[in-house]
C-alpha atoms as a PDB file:
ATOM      1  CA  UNK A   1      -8.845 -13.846   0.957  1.00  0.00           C
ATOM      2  CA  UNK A   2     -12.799 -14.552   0.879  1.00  0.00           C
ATOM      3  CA  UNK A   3     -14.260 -11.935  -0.772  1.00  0.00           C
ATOM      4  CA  UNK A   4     -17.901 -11.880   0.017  1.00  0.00           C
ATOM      5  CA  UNK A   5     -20.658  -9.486  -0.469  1.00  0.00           C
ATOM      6  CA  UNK A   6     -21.602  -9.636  -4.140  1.00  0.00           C
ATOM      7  CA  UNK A   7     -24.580 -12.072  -3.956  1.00  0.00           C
ATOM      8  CA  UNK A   8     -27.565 -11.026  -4.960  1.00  0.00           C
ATOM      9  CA  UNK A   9     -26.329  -7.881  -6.254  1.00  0.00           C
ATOM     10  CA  UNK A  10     -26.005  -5.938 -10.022  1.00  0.00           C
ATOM     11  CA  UNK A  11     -22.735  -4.542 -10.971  1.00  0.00           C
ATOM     12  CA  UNK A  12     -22.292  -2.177 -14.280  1.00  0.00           C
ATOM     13  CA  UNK A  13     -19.043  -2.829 -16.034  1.00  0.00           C
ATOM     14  CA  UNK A  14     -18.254  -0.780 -19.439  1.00  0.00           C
ATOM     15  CA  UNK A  15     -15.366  -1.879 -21.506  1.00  0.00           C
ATOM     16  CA  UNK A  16     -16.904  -5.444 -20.625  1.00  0.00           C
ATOM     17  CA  UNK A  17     -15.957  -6.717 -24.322  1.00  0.00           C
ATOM     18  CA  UNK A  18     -12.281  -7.427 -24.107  1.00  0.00           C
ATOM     19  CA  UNK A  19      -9.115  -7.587 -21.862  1.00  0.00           C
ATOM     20  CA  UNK A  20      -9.264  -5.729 -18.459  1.00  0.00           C
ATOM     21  CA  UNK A  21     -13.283  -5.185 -18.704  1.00  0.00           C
ATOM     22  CA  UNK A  22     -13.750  -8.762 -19.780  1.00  0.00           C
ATOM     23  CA  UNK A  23     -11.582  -9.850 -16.450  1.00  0.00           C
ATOM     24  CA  UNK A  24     -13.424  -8.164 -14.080  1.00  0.00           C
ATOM     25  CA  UNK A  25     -16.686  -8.991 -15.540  1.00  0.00           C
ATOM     26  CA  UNK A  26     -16.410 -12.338 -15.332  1.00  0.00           C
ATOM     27  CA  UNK A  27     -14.620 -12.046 -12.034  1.00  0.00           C
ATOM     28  CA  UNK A  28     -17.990 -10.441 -10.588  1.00  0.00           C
ATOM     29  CA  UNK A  29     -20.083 -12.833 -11.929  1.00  0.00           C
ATOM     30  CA  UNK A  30     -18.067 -15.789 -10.725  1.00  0.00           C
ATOM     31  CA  UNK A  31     -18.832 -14.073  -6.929  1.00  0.00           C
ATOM     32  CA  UNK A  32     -22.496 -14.082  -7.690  1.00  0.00           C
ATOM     33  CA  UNK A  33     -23.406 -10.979  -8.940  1.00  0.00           C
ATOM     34  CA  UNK A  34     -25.235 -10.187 -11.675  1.00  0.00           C
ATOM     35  CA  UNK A  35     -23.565  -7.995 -14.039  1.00  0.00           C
ATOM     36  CA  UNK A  36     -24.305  -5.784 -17.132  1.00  0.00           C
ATOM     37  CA  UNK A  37     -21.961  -6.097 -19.415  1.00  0.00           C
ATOM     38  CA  UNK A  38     -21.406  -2.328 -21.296  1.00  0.00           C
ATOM     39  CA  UNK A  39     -19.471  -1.668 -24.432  1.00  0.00           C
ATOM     40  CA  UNK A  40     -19.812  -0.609 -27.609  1.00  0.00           C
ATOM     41  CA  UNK A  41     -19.088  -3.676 -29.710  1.00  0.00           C
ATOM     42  CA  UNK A  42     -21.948  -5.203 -29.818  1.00  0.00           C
ATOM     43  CA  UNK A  43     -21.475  -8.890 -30.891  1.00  0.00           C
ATOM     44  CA  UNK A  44     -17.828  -8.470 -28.991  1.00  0.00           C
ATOM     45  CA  UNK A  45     -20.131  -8.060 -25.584  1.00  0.00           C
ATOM     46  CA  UNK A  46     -22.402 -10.202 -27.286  1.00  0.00           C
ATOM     47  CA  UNK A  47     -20.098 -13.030 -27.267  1.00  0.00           C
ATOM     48  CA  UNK A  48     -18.649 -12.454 -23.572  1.00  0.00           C
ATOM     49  CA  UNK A  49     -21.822 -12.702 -21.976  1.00  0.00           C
ATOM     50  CA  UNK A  50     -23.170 -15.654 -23.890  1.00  0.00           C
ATOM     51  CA  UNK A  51     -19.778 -17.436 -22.706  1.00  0.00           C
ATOM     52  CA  UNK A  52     -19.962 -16.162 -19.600  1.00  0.00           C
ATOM     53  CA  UNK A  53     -23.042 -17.663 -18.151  1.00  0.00           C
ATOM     54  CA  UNK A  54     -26.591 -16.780 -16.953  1.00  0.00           C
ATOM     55  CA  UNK A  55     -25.491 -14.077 -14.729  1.00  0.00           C
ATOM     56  CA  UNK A  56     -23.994 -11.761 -17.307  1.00  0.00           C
ATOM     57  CA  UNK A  57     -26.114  -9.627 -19.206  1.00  0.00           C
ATOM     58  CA  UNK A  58     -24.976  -7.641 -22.748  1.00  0.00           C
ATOM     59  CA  UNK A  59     -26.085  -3.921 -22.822  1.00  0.00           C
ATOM     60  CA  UNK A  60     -23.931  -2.248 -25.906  1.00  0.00           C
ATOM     61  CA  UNK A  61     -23.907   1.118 -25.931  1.00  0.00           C
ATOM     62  CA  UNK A  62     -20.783   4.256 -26.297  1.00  0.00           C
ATOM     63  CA  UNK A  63     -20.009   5.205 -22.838  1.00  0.00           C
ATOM     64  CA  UNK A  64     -19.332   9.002 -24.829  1.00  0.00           C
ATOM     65  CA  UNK A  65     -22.609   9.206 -25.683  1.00  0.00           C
ATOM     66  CA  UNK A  66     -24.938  10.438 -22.613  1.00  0.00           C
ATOM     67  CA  UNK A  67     -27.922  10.057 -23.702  1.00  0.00           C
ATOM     68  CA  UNK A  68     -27.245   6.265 -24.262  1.00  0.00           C
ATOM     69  CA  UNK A  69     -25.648   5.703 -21.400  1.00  0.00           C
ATOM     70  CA  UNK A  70     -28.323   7.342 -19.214  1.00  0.00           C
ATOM     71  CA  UNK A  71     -30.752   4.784 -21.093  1.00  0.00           C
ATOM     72  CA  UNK A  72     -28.913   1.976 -20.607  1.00  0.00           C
ATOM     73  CA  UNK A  73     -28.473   2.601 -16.669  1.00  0.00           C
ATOM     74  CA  UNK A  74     -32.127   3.015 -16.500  1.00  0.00           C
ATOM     75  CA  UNK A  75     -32.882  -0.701 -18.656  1.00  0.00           C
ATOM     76  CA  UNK A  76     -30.461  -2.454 -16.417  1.00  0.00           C
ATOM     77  CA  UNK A  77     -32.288  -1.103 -13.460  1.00  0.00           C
ATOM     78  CA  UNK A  78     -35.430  -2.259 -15.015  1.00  0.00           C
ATOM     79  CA  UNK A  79     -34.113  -5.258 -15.984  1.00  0.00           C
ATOM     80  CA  UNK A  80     -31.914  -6.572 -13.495  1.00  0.00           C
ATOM     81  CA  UNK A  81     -32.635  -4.632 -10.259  1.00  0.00           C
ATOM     82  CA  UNK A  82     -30.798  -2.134  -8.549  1.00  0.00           C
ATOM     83  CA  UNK A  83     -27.183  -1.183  -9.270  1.00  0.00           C
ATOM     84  CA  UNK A  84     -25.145  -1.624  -6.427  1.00  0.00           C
ATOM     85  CA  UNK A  85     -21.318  -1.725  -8.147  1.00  0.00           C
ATOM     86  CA  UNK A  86     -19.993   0.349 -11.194  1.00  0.00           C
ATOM     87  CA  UNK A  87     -16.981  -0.593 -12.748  1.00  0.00           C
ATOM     88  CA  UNK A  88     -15.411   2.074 -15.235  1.00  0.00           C
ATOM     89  CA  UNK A  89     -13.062  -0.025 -17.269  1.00  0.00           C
ATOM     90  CA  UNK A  90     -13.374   1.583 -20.649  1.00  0.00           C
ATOM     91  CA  UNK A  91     -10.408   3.425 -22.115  1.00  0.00           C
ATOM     92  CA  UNK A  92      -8.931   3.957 -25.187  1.00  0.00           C
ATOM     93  CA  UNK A  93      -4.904   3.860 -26.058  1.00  0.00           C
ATOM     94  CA  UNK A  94      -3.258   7.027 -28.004  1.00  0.00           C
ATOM     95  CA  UNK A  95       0.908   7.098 -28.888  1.00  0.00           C
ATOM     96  CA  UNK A  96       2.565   9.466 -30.166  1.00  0.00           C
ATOM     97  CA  UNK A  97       4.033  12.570 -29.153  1.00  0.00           C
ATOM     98  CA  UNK A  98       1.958  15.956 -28.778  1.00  0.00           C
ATOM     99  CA  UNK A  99       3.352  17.221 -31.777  1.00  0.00           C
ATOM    100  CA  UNK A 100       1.740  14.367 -33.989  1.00  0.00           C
ATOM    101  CA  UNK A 101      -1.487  13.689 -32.027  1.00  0.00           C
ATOM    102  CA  UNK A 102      -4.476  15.024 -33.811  1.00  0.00           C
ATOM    103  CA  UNK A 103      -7.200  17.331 -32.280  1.00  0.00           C
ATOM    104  CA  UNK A 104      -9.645  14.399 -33.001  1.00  0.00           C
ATOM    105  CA  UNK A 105      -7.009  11.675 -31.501  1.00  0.00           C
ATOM    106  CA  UNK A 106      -7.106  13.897 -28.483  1.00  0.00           C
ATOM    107  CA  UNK A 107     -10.297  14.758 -28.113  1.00  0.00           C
ATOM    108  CA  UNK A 108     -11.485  10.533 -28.832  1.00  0.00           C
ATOM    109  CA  UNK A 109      -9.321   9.506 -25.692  1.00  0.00           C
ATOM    110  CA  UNK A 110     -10.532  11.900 -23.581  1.00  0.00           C
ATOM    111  CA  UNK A 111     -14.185  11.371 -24.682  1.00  0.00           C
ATOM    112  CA  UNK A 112     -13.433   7.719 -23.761  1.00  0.00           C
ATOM    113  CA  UNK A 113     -11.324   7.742 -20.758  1.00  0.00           C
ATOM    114  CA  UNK A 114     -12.510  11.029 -18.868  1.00  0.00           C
ATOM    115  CA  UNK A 115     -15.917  12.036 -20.462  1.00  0.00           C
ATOM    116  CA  UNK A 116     -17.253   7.845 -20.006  1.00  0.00           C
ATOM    117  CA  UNK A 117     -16.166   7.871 -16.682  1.00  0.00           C
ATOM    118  CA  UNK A 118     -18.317  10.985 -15.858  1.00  0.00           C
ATOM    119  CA  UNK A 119     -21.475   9.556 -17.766  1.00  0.00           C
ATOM    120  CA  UNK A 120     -21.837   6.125 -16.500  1.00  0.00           C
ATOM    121  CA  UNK A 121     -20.763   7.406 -12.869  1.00  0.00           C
ATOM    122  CA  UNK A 122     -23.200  10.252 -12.988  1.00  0.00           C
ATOM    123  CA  UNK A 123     -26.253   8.449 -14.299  1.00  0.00           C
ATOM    124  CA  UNK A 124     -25.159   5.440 -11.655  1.00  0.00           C
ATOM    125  CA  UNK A 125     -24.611   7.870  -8.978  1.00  0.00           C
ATOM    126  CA  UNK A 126     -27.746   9.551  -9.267  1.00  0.00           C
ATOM    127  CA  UNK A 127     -30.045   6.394  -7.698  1.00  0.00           C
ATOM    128  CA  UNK A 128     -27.120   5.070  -5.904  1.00  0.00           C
ATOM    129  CA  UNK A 129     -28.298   8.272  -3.350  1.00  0.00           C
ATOM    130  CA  UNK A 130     -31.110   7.744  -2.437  1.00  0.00           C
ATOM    131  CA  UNK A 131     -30.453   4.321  -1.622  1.00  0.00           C
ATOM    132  CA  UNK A 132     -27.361   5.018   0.804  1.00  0.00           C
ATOM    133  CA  UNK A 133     -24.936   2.898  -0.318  1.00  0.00           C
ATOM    134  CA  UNK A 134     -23.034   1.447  -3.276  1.00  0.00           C
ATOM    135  CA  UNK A 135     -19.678   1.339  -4.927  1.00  0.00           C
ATOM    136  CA  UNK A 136     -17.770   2.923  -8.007  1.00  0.00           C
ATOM    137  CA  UNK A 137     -14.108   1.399  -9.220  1.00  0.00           C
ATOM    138  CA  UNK A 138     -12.678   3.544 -12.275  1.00  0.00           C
ATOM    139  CA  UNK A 139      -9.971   1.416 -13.825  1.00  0.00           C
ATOM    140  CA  UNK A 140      -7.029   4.440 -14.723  1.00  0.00           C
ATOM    141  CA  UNK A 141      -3.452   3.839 -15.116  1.00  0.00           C
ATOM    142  CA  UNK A 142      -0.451   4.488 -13.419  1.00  0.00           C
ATOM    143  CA  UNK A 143       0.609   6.689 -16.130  1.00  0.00           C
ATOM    144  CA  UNK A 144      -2.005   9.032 -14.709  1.00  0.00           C
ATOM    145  CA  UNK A 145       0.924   9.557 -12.039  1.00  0.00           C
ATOM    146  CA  UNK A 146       3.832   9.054 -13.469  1.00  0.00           C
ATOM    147  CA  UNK A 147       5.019  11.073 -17.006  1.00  0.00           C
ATOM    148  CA  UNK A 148       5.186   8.736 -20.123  1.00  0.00           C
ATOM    149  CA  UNK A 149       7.110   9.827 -22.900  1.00  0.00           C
ATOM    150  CA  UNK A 150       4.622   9.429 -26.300  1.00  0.00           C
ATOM    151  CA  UNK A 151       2.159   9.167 -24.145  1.00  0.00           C
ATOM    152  CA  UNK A 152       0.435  12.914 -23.297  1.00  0.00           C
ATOM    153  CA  UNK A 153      -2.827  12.418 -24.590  1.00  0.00           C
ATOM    154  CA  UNK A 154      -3.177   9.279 -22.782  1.00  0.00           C
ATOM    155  CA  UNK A 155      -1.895  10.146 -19.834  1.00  0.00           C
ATOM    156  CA  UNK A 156      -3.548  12.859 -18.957  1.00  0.00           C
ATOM    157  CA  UNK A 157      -7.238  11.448 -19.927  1.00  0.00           C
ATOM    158  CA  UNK A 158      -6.319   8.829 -17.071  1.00  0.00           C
ATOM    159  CA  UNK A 159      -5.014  12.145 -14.452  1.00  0.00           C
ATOM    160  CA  UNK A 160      -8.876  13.111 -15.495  1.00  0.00           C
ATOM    161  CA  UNK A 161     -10.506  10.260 -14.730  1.00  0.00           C
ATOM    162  CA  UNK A 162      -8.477   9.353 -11.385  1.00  0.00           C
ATOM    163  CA  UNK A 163      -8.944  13.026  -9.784  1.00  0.00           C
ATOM    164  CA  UNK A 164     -12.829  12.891 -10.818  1.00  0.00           C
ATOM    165  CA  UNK A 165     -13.877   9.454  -8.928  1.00  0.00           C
ATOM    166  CA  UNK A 166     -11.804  10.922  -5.619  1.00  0.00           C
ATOM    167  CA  UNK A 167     -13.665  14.042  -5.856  1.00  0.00           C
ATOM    168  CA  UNK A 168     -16.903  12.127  -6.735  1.00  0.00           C
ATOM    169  CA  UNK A 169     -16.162   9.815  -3.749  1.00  0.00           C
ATOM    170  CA  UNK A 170     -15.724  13.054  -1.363  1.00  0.00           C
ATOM    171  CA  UNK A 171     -19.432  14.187  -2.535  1.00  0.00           C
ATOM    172  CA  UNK A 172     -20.706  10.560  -2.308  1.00  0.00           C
ATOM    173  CA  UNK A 173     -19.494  10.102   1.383  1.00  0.00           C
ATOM    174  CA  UNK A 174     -22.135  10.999   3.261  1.00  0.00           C
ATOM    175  CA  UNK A 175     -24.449   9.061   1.730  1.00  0.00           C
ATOM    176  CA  UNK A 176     -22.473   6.098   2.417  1.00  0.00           C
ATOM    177  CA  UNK A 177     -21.191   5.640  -1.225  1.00  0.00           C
ATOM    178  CA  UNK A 178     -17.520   4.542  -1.853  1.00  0.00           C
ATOM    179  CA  UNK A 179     -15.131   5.100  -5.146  1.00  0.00           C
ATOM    180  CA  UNK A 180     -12.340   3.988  -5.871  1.00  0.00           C
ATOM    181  CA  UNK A 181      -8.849   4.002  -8.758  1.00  0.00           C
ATOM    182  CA  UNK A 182      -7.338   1.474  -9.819  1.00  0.00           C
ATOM    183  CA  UNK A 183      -4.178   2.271 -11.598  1.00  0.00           C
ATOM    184  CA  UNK A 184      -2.530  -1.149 -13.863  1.00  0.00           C
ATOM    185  CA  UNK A 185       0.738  -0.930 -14.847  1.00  0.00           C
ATOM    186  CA  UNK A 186       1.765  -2.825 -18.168  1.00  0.00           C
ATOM    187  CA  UNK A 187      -0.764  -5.482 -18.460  1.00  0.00           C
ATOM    188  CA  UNK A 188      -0.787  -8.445 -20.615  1.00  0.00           C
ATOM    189  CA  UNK A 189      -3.922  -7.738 -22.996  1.00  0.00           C
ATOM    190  CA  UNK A 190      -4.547  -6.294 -26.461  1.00  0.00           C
ATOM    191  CA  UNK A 191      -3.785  -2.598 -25.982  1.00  0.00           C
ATOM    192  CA  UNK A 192      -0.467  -3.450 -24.517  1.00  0.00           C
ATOM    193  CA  UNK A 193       0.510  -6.208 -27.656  1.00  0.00           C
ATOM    194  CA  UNK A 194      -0.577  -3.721 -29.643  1.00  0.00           C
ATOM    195  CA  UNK A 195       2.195  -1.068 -29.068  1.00  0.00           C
ATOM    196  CA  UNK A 196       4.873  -3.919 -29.177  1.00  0.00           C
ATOM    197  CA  UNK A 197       7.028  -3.875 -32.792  1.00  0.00           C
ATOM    198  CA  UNK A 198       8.252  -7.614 -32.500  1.00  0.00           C
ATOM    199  CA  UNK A 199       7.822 -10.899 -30.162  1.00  0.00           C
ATOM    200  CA  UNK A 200      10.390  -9.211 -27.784  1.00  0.00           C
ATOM    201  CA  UNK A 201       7.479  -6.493 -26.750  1.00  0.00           C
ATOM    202  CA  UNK A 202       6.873  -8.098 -23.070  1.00  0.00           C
ATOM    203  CA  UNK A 203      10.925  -8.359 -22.834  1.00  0.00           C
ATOM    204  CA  UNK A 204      11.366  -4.636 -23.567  1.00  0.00           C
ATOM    205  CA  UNK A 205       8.664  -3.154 -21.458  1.00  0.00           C
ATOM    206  CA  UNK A 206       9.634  -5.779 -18.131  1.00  0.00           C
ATOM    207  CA  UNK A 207      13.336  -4.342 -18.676  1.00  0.00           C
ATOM    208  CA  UNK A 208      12.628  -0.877 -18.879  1.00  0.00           C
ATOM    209  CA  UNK A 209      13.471   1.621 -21.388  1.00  0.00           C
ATOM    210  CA  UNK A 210      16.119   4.579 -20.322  1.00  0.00           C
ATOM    211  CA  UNK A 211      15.811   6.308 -23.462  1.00  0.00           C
ATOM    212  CA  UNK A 212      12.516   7.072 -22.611  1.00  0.00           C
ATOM    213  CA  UNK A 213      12.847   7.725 -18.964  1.00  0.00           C
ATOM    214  CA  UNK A 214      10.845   4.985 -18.086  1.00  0.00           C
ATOM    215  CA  UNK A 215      11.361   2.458 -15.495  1.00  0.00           C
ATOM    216  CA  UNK A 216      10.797  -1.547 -15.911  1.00  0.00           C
ATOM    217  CA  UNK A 217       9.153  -4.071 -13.273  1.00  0.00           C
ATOM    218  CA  UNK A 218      10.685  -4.625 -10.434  1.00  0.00           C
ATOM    219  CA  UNK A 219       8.637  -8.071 -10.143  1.00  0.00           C
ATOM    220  CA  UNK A 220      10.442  -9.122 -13.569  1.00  0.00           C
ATOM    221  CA  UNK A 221       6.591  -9.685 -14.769  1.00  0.00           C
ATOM    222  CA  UNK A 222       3.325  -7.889 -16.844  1.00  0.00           C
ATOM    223  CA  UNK A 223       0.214  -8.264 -15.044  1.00  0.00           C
ATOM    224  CA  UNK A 224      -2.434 -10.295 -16.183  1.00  0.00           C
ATOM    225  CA  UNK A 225      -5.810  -9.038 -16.380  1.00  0.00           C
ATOM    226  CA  UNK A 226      -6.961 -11.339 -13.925  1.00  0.00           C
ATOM    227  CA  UNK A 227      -4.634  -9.223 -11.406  1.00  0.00           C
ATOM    228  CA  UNK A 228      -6.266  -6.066 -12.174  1.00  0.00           C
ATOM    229  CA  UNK A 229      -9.792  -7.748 -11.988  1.00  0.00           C
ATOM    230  CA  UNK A 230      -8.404  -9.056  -8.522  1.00  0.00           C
ATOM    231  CA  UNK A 231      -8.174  -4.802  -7.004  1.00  0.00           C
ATOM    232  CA  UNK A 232     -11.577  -4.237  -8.663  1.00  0.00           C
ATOM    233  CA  UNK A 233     -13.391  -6.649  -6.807  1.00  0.00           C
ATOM    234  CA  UNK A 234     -11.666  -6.126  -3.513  1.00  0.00           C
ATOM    235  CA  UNK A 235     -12.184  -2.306  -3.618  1.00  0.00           C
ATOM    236  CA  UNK A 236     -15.970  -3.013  -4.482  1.00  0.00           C
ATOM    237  CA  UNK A 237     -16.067  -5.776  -1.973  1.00  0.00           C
ATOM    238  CA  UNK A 238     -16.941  -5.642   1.465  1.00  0.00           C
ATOM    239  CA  UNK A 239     -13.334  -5.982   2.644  1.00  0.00           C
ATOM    240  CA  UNK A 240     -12.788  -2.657   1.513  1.00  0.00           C
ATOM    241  CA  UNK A 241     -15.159  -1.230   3.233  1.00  0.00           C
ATOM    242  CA  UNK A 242     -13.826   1.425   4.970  1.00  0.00           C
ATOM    243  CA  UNK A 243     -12.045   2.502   1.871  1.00  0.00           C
ATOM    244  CA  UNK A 244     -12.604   5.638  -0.338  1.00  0.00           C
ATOM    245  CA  UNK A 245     -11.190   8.090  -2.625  1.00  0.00           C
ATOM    246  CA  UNK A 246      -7.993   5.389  -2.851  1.00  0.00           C
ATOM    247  CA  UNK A 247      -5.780   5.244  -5.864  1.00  0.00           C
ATOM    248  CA  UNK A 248      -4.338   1.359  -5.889  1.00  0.00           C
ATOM    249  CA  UNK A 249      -1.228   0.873  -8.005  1.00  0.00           C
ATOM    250  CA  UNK A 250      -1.315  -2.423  -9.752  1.00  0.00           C
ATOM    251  CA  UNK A 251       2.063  -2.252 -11.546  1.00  0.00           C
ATOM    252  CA  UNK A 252       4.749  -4.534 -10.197  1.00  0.00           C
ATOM    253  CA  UNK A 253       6.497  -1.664  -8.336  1.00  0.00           C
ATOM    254  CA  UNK A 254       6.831  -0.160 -11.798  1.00  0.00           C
ATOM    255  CA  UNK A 255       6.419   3.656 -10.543  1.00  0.00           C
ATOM    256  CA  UNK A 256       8.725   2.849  -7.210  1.00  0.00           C
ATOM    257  CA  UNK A 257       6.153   5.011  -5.300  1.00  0.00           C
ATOM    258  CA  UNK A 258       6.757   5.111  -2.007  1.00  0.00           C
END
């Protein structure tokens, strides 16, 4: 598919510093726009924009903190021009089962994964108006639709953040403003290896687990991040432009939704 449309325009992505946020910022940039890179690593971002050419642009700040991220919207306006894409890729992983997750474990992912999403899309939102037109992907997980055993606190940060972008995208309508979900299954990056106990991890979670009620990958594969950077940019592409308030599953058939 050509995927056209991003030259000569800026595109916000947060979690830009590592796996899934690292994918679809350089995936932007290599269609010409130029992006902000958001997280709040620092020299992590640092180094991802440095390696990722002249069109990518390091702004660290906490997506949880909104007075930060309401600066940083307004510098990369300043800076770089009008924002014309957000991409919400910043989350945080929790396991464990509600007895044993903290108040502060819960209240970090949802900070993260719900609160960020409403920050950066408000402050983004609020001069994508007046301008008529723009585009908002939040990256959420199929887990948001599907229960995961050991997985509450996660799983329900990601229902938060997948129901707010489709009811942000029914206010943003009329003003010619589309948003988007995508929801990755397992996907081959950090916070997946990370759960995994030995080098059979990728084995495990492709086969399934019915202990746990969960079902494995029909497509006998983990994504890469590259495939979930792939939905970004085609929901925040012109393609997709009579798209809104969609929820893409990027899981291998993982959740057999019909």
């Amino acid at each position: 598919m050509n995927r056209t449309g991003f030259g000569g325009t800026v595109a916000i992505v947060t979690g830009a510093a590592q796996g899934i946020g690292a994918a679809v910022t350089e995936a932007f940039a290599e269609l010409g726009a130029t992006v902000a890179a958001v997280d709040r690593n620092a020299e992590k971002v640092q180094q991802v924009a440095a390696g990722l050419g002249e069109r990518v642009h390091a702004y660290p700040a906490d997506v949880t903190d909104s007075a930060a991220v309401t600066e940083v919207v307004e510098r990369v306006e300043a800076e770089l021009g009008p924002v014309d894409v957000l991409a919400n890729v910043a989350g945080v992983l929790q396991v464990g089962t509600v007895q044993e997750i903290t108040d502060e474990d819960w209240e970090r992912t949802f900070a993260v994964n719900a609160t960020g999403v409403f920050h950066v899309s408000r402050a983004v939102s609020k001069r994508m108006i007046p301008r008529k037109r723009g585009s908002i992907v939040t990256v959420s997980s199929n887990a948001a639709g599907v229960p995961r055993h050991g997985m509450a606190a996660y799983a329900a940060s990601k229902a938060a953040a997948t129901l707010f972008t489709k009811s942000l995208g029914l206010e943003l309508a009329e003003h010619g403003i589309r948003c988007n979900v995508v929801a990755p299954g397992s996907t081959d990056t950090d916070m997946q290896r990370g759960m995994w106990t030995d080098e059979h991890g990728a084995e495990r979670v492709i086969a399934g687990s019915p202990e746990t009620f969960k079902v494995g990958i029909p497509l006998r594969k983990l994504a890469t991040a590259a495939d979930i950077a792939d939905a970004v940019v085609f929901l925040a592409s012109e393609q997709a432009g009579h798209i809104t308030m969609h929820d893409l599953y990027v899981d291998g058939g993982a959740t057999l939704r019909a």
